[in-house]
C-alpha atoms as a PDB file:
ATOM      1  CA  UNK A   1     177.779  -0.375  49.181  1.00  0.00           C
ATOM      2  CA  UNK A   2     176.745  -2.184  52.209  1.00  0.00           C
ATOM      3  CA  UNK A   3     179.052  -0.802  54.473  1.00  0.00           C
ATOM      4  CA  UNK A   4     177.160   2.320  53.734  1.00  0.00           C
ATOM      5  CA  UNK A   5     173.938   1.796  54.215  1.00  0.00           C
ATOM      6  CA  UNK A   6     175.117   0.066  57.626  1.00  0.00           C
ATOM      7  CA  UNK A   7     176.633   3.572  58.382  1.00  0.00           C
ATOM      8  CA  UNK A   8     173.592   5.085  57.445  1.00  0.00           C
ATOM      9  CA  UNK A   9     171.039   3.425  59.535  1.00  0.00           C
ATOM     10  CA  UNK A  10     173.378   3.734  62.565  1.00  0.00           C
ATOM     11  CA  UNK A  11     173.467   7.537  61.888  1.00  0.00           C
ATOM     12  CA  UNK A  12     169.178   7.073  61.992  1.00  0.00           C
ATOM     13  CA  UNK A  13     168.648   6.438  65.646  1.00  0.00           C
ATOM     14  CA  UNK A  14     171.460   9.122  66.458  1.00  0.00           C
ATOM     15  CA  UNK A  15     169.604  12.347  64.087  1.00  0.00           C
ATOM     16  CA  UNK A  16     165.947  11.022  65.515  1.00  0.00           C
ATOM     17  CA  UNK A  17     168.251  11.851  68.824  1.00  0.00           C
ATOM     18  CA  UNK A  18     169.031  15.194  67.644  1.00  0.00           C
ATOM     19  CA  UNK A  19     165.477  17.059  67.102  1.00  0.00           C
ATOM     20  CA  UNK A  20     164.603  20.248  68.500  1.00  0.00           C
ATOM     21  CA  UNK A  21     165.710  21.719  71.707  1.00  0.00           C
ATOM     22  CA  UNK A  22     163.180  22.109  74.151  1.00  0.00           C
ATOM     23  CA  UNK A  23     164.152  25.346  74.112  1.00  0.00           C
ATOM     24  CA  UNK A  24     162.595  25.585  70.080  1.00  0.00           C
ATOM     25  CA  UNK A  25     159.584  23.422  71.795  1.00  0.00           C
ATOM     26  CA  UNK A  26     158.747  26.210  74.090  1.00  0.00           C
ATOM     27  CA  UNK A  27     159.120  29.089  71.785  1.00  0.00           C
ATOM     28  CA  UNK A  28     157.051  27.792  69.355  1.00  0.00           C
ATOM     29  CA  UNK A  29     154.071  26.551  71.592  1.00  0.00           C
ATOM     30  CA  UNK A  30     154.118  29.616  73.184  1.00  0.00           C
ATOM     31  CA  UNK A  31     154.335  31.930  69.861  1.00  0.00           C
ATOM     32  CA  UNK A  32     151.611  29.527  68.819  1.00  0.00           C
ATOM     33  CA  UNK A  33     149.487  29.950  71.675  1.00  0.00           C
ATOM     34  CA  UNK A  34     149.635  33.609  72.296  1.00  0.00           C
ATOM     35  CA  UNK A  35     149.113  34.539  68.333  1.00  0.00           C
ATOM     36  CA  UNK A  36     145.785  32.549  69.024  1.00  0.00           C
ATOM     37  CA  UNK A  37     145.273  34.201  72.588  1.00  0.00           C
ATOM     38  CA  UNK A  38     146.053  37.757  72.505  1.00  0.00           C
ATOM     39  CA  UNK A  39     144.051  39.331  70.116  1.00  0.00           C
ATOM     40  CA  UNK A  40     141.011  38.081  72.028  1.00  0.00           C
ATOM     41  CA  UNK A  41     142.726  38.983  75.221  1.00  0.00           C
ATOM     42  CA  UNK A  42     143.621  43.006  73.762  1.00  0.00           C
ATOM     43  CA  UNK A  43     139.718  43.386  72.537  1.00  0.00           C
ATOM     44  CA  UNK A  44     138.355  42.633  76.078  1.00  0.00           C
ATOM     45  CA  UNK A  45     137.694  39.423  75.202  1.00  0.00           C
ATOM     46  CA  UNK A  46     139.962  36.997  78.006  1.00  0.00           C
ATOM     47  CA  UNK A  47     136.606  34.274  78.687  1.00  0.00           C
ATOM     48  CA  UNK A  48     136.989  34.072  74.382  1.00  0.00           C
ATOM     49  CA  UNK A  49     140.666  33.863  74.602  1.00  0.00           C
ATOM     50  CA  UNK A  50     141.089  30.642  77.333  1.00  0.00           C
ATOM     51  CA  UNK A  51     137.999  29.139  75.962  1.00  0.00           C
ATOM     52  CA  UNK A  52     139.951  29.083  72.402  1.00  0.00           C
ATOM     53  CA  UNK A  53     141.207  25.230  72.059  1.00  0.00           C
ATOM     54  CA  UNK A  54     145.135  24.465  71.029  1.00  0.00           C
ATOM     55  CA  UNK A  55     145.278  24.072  67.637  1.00  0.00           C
ATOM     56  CA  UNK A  56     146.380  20.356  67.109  1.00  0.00           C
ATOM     57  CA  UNK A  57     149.675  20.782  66.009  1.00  0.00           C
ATOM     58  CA  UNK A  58     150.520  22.769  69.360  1.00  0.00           C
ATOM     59  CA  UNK A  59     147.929  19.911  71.350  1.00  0.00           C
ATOM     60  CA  UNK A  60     150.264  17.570  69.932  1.00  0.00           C
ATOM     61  CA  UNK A  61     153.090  19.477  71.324  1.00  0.00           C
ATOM     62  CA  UNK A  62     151.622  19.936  74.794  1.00  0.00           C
ATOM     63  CA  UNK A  63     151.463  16.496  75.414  1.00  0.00           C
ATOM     64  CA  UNK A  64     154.950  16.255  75.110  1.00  0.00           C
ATOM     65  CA  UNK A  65     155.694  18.534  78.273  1.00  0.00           C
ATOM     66  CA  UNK A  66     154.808  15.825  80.889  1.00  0.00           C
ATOM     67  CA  UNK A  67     158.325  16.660  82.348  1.00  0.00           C
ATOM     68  CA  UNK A  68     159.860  18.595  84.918  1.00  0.00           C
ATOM     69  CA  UNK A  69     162.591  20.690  82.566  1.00  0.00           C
ATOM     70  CA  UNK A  70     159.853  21.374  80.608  1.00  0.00           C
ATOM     71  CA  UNK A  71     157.308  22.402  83.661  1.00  0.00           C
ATOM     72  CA  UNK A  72     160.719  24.681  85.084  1.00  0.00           C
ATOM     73  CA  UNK A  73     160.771  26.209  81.361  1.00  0.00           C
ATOM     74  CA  UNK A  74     157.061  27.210  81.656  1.00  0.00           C
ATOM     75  CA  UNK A  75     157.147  28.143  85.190  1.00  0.00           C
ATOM     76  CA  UNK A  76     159.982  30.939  83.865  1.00  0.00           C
ATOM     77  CA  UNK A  77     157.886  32.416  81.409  1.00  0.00           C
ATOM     78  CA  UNK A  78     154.914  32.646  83.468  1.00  0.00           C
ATOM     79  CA  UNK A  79     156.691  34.322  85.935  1.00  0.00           C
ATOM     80  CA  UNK A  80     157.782  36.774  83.869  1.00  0.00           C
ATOM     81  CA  UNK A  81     154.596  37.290  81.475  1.00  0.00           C
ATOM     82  CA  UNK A  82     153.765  40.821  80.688  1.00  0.00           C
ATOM     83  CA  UNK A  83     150.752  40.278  79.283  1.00  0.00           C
ATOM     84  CA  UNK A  84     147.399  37.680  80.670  1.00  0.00           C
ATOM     85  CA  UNK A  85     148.178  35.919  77.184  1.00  0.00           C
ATOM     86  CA  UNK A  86     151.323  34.759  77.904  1.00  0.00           C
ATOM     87  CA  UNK A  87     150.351  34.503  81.363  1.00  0.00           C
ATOM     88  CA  UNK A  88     147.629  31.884  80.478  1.00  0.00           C
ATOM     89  CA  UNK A  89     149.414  29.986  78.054  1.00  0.00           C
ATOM     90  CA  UNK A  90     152.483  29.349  79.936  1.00  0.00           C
ATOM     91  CA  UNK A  91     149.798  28.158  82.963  1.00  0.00           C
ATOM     92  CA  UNK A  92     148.495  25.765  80.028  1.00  0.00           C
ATOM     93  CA  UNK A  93     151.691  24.480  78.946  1.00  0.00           C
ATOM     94  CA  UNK A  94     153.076  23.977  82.644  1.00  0.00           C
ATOM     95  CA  UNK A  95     149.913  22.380  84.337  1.00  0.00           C
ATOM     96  CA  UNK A  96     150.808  19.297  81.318  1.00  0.00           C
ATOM     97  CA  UNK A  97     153.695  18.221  83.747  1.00  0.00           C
ATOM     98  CA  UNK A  98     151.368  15.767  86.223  1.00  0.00           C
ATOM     99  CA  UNK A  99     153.329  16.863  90.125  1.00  0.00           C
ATOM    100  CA  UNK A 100     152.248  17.990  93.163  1.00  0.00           C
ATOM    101  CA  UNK A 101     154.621  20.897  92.296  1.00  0.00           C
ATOM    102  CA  UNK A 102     152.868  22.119  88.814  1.00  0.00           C
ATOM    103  CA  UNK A 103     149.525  21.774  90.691  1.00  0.00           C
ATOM    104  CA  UNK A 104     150.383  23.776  93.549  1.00  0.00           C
ATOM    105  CA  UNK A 105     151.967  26.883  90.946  1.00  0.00           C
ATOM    106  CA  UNK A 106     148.403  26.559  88.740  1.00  0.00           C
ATOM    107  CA  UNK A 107     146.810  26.606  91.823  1.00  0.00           C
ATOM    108  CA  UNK A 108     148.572  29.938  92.762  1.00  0.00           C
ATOM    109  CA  UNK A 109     147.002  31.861  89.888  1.00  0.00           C
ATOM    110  CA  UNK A 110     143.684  30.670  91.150  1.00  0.00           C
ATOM    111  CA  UNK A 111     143.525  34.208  93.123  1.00  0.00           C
ATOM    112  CA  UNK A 112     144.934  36.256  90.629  1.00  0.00           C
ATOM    113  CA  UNK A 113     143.912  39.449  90.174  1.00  0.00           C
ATOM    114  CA  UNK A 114     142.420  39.098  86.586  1.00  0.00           C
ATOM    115  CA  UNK A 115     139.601  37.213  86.530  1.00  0.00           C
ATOM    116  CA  UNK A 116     140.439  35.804  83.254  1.00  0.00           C
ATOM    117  CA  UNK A 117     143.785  34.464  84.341  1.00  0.00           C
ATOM    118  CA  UNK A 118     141.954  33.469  87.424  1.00  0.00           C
ATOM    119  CA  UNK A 119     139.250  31.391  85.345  1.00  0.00           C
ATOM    120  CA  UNK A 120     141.989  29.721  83.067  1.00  0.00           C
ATOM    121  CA  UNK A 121     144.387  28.569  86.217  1.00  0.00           C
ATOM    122  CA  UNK A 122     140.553  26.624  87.376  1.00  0.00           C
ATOM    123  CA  UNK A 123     139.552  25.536  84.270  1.00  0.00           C
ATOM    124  CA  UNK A 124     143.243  24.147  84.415  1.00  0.00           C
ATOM    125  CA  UNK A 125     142.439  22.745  87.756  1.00  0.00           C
ATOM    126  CA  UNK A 126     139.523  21.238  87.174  1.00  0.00           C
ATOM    127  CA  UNK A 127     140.704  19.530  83.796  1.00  0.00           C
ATOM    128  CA  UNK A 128     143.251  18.066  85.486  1.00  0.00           C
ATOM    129  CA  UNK A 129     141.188  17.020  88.499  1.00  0.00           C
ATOM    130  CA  UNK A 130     142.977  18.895  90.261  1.00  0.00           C
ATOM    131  CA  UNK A 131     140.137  20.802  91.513  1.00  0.00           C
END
């Protein structure tokens, strides 16, 4: 009986190991985000839509992507957004890794051609002091 329970709590550390990808971590902040986002976005409503706060489950998330792999996951996404919703939230979730290089991309959408996306990439700035 002891011998198993010694088995057991070495097996502890090794699941805790094992949680989600942070390829699951992406998908789901950025399904979470842009559920919240693009309705707001589609009704003309972009200043509504990056004003709209995390909710604190995905917060809780976003602190979590103070990383580069994470940062070169977001980077991806926001390169290849079709729409200012995902645009925006992938700027969110990639200005969370603290570098010269995530400052300098956020900083990129600062011109953008939407002024929504422009307006979240210098709210991003400035939250960060960054700007």
């Amino acid at each position: 009986m002891r011998r198993s329970l010694l088995v057991a709590l070495l097996f502890v550390p090794l699941a805790a190991a094992c949680g989600e990808s942070l390829a699951s971590r992406v998908t789901k902040a950025m399904d979470s985000c842009t559920a919240q986002r693009n309705p707001l976005f589609v009704a003309g409503k972009g200043g509504e839509a990056i004003a709209l706060p995390l909710t604190s489950e995905v917060a809780a998330l976003a602190g979590k992507f103070d990383y580069e792999r994470a940062f070169r996951s977001f980077k991806s996404v926001a390169e290849k957004a079709a729409t200012q919703a995902v645009l925006t939230c992938a700027l969110e979730f990639a200005s969370r890794y603290h570098s010269e290089e995530s400052r300098a991309f956020v900083e990129r959408y600062v011109g953008h051609a939407s002024p929504d996306v422009a307006a979240a990439a210098r709210g991003l700035m400035a939250s960060a002091g960054r700007g």
